[in-house]
N, C-alpha and C. Protein backbone atom coordinates (compact mmCIF):
# COMPACT_ATOMS: atom_id res chain seq x y z
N UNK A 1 7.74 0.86 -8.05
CA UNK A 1 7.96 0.80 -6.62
C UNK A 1 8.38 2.19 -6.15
N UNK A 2 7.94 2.49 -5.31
CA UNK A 2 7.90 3.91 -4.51
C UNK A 2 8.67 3.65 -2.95
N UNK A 3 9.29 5.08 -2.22
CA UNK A 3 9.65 4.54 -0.66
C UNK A 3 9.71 5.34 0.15
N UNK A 4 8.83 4.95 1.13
CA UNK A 4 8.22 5.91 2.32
C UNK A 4 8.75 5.55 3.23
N UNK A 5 9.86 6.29 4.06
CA UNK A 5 10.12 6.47 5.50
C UNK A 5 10.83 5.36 5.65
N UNK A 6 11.84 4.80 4.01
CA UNK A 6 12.84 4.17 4.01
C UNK A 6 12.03 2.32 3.44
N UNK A 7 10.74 2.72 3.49
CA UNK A 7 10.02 1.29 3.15
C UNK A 7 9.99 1.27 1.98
N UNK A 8 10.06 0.29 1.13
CA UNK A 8 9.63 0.08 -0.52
C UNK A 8 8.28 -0.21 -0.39
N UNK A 9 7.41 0.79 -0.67
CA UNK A 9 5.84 0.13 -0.69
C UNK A 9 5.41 -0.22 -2.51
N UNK A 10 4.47 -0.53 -2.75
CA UNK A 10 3.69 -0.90 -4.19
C UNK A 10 2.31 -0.61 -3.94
N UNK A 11 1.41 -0.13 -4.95
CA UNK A 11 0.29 0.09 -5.14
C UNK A 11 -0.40 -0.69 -6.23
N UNK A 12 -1.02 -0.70 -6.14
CA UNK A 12 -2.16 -1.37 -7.47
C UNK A 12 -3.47 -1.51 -7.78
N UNK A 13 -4.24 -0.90 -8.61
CA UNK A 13 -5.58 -0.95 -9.16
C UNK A 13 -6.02 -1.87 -9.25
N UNK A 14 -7.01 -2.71 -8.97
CA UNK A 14 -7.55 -4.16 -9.01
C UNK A 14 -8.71 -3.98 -9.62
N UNK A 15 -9.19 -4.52 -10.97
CA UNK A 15 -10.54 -4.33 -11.78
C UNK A 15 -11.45 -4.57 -10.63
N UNK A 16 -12.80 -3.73 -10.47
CA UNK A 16 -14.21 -4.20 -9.80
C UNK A 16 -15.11 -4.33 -11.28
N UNK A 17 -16.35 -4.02 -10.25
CA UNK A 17 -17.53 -4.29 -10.87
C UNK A 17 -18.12 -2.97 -11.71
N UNK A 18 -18.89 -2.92 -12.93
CA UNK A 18 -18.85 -1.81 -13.51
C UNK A 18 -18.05 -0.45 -13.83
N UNK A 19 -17.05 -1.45 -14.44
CA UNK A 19 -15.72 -0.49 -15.19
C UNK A 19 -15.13 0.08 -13.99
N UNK A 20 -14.73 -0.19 -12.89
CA UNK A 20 -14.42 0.69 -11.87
C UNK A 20 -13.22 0.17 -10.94
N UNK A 21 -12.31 0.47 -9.95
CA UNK A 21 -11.00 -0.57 -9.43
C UNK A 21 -11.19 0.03 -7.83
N UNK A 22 -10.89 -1.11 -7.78
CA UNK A 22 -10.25 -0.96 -5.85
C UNK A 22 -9.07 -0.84 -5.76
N UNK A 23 -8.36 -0.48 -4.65
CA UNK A 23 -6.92 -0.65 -3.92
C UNK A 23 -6.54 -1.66 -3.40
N UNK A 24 -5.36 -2.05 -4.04
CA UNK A 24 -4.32 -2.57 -3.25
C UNK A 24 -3.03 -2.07 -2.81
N UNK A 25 -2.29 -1.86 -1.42
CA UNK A 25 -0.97 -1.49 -1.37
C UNK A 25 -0.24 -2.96 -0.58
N UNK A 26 1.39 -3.08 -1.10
CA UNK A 26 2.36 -3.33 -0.56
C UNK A 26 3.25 -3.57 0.46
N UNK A 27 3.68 -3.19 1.52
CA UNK A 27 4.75 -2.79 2.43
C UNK A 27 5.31 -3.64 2.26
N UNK A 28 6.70 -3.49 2.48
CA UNK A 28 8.04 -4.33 1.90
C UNK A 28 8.87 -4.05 3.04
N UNK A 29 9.63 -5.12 3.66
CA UNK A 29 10.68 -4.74 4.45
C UNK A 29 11.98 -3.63 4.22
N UNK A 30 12.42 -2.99 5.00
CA UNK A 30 13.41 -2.09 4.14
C UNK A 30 14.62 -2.91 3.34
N UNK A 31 15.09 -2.71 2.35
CA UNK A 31 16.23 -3.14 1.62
C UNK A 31 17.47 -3.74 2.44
N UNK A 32 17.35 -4.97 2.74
CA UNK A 32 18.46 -5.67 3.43
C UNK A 32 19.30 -6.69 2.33
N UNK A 33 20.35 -6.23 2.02
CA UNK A 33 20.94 -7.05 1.25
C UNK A 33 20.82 -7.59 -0.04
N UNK A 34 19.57 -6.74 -0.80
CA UNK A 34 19.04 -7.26 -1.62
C UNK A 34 17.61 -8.03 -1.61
N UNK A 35 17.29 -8.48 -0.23
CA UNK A 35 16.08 -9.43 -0.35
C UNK A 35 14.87 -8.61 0.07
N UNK A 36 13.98 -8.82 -0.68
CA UNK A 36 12.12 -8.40 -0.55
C UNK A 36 11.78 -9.42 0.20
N UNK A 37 11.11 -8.65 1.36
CA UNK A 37 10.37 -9.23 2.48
C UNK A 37 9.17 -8.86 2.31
N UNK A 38 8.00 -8.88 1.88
CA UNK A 38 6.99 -8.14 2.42
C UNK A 38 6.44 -8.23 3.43
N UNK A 39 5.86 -7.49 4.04
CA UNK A 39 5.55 -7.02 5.41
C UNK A 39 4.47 -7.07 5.49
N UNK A 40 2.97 -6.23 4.88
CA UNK A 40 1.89 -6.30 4.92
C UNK A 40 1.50 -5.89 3.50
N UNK A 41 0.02 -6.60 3.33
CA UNK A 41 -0.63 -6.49 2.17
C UNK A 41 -2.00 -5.99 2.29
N UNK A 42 -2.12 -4.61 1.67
CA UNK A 42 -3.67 -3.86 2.15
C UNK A 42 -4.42 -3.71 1.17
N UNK A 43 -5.61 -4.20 1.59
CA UNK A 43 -6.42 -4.10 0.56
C UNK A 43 -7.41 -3.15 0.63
N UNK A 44 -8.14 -2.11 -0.20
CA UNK A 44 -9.37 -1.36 -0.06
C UNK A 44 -10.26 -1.96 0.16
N UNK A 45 -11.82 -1.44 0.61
CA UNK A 45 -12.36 -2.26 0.42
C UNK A 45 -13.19 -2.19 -0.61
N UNK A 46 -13.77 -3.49 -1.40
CA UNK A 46 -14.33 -3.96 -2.25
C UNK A 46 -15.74 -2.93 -2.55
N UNK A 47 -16.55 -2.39 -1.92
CA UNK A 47 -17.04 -1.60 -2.12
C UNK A 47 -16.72 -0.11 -2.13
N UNK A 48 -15.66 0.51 -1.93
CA UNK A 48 -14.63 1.57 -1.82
C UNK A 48 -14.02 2.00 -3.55
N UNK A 49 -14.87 1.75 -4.26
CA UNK A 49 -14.11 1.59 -5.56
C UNK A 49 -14.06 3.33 -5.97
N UNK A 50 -13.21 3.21 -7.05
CA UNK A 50 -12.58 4.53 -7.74
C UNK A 50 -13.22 4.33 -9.54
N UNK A 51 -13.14 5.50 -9.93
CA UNK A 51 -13.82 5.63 -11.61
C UNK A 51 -12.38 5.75 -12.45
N UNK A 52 -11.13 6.18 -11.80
CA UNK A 52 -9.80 5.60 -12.27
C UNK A 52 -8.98 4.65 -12.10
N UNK A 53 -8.16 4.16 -12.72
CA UNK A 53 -7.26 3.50 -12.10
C UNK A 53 -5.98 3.65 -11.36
N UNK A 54 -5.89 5.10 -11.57
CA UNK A 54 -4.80 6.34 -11.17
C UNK A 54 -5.51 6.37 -9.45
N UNK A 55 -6.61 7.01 -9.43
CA UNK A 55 -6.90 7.12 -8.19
C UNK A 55 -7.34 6.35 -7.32
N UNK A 56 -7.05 4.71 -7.73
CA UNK A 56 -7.23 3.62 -6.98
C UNK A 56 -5.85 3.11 -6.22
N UNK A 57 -4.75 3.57 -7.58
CA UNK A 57 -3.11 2.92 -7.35
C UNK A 57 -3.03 4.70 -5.84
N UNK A 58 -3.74 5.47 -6.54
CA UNK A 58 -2.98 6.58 -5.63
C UNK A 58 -3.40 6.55 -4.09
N UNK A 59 -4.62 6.09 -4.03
CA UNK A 59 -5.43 5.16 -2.71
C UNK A 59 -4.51 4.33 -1.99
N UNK A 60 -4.36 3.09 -2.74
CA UNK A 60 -3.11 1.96 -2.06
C UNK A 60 -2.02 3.07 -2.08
N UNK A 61 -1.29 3.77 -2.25
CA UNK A 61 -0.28 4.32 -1.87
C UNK A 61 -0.36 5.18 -0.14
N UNK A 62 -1.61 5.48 -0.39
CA UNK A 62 -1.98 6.10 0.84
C UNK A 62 -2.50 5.28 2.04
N UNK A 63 -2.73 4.05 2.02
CA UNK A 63 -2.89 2.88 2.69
C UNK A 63 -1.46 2.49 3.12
N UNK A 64 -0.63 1.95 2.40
CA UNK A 64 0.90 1.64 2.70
C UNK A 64 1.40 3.06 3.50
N UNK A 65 1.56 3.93 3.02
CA UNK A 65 1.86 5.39 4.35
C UNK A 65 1.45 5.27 5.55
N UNK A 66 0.08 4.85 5.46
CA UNK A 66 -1.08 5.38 7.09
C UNK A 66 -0.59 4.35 7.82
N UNK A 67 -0.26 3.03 6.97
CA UNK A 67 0.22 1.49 7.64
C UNK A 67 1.72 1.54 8.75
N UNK A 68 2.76 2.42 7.36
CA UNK A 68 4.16 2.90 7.55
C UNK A 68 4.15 3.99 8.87
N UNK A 69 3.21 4.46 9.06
CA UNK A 69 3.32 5.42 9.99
C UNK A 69 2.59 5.08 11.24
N UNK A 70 1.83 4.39 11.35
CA UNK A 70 1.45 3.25 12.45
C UNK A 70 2.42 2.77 12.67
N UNK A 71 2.93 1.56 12.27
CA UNK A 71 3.92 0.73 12.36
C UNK A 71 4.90 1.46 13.06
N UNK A 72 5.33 2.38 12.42
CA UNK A 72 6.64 2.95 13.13
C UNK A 72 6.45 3.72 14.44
N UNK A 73 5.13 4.14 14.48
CA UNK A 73 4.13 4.79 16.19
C UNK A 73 4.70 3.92 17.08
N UNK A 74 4.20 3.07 16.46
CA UNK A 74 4.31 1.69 17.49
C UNK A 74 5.49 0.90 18.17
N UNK A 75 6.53 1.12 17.06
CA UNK A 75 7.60 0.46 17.36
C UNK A 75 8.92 1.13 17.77
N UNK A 76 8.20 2.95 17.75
CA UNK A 76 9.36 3.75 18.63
C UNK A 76 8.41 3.76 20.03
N UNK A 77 7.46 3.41 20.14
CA UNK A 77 6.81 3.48 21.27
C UNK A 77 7.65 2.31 22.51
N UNK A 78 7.88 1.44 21.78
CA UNK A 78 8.09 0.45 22.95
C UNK A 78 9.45 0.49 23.82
């Protein structure tokens, strides 16, 4: 678990088709008391695949950021 801009996000490599992985990332509510909320769950897409599994987890990491930094656009906006 990794934490961006105070969020606990997660990443993860998901096997595809011909030896190859997609993205998944995380967002987690920030640390209240102990309890995991998650917030949103992003997925790459299925044809978007990577020849590592390093640069699939490093993908979803960059999905949970772009998400984290929307999110927060938005919600100092109002």
């Amino acid at each position: 678990m990794h934490h961006y801009n105070n969020y606990p996000i997660y990443a993860a490599a998901v096997p595809a088709l011909k030896n190859r992985w997609y993205s998944r990332g995380i967002v987690f509510a920030p640390d209240k008391e102990g309890a995991t909320i998650e917030l949103k769950r992003l997925e790459g897409p299925r044809d978007f695949t990577f020849v590592t599994k390093e640069q699939a987890e490093e993908h979803g990491f960059q999905l949970c950021r772009a998400w984290i930094d929307e999110h927060a656009t938005k919600k100092t906006a109002s």
